[in-house]
Protein backbone atom coordinates (compact mmCIF):
# COMPACT_ATOMS: atom_id res chain seq x y z
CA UNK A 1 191.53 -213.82 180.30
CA UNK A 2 191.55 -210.83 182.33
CA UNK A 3 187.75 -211.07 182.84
CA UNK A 4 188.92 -214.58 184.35
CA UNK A 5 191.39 -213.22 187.02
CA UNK A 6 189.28 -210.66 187.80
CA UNK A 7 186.22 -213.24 188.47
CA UNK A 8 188.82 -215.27 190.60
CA UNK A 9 189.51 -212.58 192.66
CA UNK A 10 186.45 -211.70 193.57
CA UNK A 11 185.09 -214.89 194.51
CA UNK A 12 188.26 -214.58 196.40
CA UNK A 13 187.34 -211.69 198.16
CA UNK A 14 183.73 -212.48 198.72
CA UNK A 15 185.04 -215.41 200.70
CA UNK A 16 187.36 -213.96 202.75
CA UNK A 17 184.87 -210.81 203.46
CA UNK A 18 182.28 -213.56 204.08
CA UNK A 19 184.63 -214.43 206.74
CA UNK A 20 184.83 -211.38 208.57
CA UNK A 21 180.56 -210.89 207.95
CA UNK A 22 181.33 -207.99 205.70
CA UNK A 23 180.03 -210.17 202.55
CA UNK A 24 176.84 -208.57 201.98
CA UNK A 25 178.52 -205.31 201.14
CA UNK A 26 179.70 -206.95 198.11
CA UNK A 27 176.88 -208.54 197.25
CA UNK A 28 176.25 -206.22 194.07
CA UNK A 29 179.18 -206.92 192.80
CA UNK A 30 178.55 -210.68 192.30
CA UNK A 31 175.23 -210.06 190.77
CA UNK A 32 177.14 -206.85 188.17
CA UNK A 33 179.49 -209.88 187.55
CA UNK A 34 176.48 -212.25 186.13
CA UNK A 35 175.46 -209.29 184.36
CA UNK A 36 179.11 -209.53 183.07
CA UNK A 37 178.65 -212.66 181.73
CA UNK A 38 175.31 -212.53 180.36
CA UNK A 39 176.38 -209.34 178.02
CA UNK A 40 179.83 -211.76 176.62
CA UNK A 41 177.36 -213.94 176.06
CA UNK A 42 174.78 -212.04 174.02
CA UNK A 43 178.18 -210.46 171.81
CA UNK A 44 179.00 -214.04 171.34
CA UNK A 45 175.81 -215.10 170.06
CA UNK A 46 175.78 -211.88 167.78
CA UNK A 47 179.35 -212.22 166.16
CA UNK A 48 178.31 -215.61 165.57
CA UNK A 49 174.73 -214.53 164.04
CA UNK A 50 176.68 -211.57 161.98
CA UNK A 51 179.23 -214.54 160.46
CA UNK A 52 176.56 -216.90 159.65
CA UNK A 53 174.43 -214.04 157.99
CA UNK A 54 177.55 -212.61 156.31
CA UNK A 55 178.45 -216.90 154.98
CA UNK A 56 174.91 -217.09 154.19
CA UNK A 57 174.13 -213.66 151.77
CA UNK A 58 177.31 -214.58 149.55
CA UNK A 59 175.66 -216.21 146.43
CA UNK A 60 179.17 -217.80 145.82
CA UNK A 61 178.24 -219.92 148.68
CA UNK A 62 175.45 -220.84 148.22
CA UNK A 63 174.69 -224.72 148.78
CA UNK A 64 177.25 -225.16 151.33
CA UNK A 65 177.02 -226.24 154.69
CA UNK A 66 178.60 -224.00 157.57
CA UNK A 67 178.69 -224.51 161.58
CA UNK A 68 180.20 -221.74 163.08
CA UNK A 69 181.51 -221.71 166.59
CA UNK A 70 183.83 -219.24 168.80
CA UNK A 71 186.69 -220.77 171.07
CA UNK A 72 187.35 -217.03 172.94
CA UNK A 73 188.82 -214.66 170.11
CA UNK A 74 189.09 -217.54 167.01
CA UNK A 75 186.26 -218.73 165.05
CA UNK A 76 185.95 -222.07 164.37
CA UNK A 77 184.70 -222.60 160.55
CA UNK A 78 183.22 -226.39 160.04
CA UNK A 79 181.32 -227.78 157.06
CA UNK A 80 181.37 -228.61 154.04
CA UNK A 81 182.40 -226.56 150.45
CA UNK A 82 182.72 -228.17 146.94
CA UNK A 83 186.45 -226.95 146.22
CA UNK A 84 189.25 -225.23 147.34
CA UNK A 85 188.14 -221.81 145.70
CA UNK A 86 184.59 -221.59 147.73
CA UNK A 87 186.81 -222.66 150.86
CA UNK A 88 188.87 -219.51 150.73
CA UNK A 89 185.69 -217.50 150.16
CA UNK A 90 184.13 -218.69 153.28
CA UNK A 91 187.39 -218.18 155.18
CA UNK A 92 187.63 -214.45 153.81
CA UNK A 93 183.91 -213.67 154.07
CA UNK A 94 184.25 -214.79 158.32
CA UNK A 95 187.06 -213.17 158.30
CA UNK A 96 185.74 -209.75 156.97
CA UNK A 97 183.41 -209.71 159.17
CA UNK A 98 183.92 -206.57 162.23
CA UNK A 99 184.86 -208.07 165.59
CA UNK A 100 186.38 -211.18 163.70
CA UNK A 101 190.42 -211.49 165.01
CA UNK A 102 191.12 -214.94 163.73
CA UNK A 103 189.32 -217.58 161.55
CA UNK A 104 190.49 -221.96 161.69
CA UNK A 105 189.68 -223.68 159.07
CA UNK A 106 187.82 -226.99 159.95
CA UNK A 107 185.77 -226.85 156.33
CA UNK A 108 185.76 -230.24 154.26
CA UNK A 109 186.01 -229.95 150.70
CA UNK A 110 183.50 -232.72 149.01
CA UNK A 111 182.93 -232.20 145.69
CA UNK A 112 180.30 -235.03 145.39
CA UNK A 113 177.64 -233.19 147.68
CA UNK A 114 177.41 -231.43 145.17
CA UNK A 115 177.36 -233.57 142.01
CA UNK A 116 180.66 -232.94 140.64
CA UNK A 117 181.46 -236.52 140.47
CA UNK A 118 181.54 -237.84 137.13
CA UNK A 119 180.79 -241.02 138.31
């Protein structure tokens, strides 16, 4: 959020220093900003690597389906598990994992994927 105002107010800036012709002097700034970005970016796509890794090495899970996605600080947990039990596993295990502050639930529990229908 911060990193938001702070992008605002440079853009801000640039344009009103654009204005007076004094733009260029700032013109590092914009491209340290991308930089910015580009490193939230790659932390993203390793917290989300770390999760996956950390859903996928847990024998107790294994056979279920997991899509992990960030929205900010929360991860967002989809799939599907066979029961309630192996759903709070997977929420725990995300969880647990370092740089992880909150974890939704968005998992499906469907025990016929995995033939526990005695039908």
């Amino acid at each position: 959020m911060i990193e938001r105002h702070f992008k605002r107010f440079l853009l801000f800036a640039l344009a009103t220093l654009a204005g007076l012709g004094l733009g260029s002097a700032l013109s590092g700034q914009v491209r340290a900003l991308d930089l910015t970005d580009a490193v939230l970016a790659h932390r993203t796509d390793q917290l989300v690597e770390r999760i996956e890794e950390a859903l996928h090495h847990d024998a107790a899970l294994a056979g279920s389906h997991f899509v992990v996605a960030l929205d900010g600080p929360v991860v967002l947990l989809r799939g599907s598990v066979p029961d309630e039990r192996t759903l709070h596993r997977a929420l725990g295990r995300a969880a647990a994992v370092p740089g992880v502050g909150e974890v939704r639930n968005h998992l499906e529990i469907d025990p016929r994927a995995w033939g526990s229908d005695a039908s």
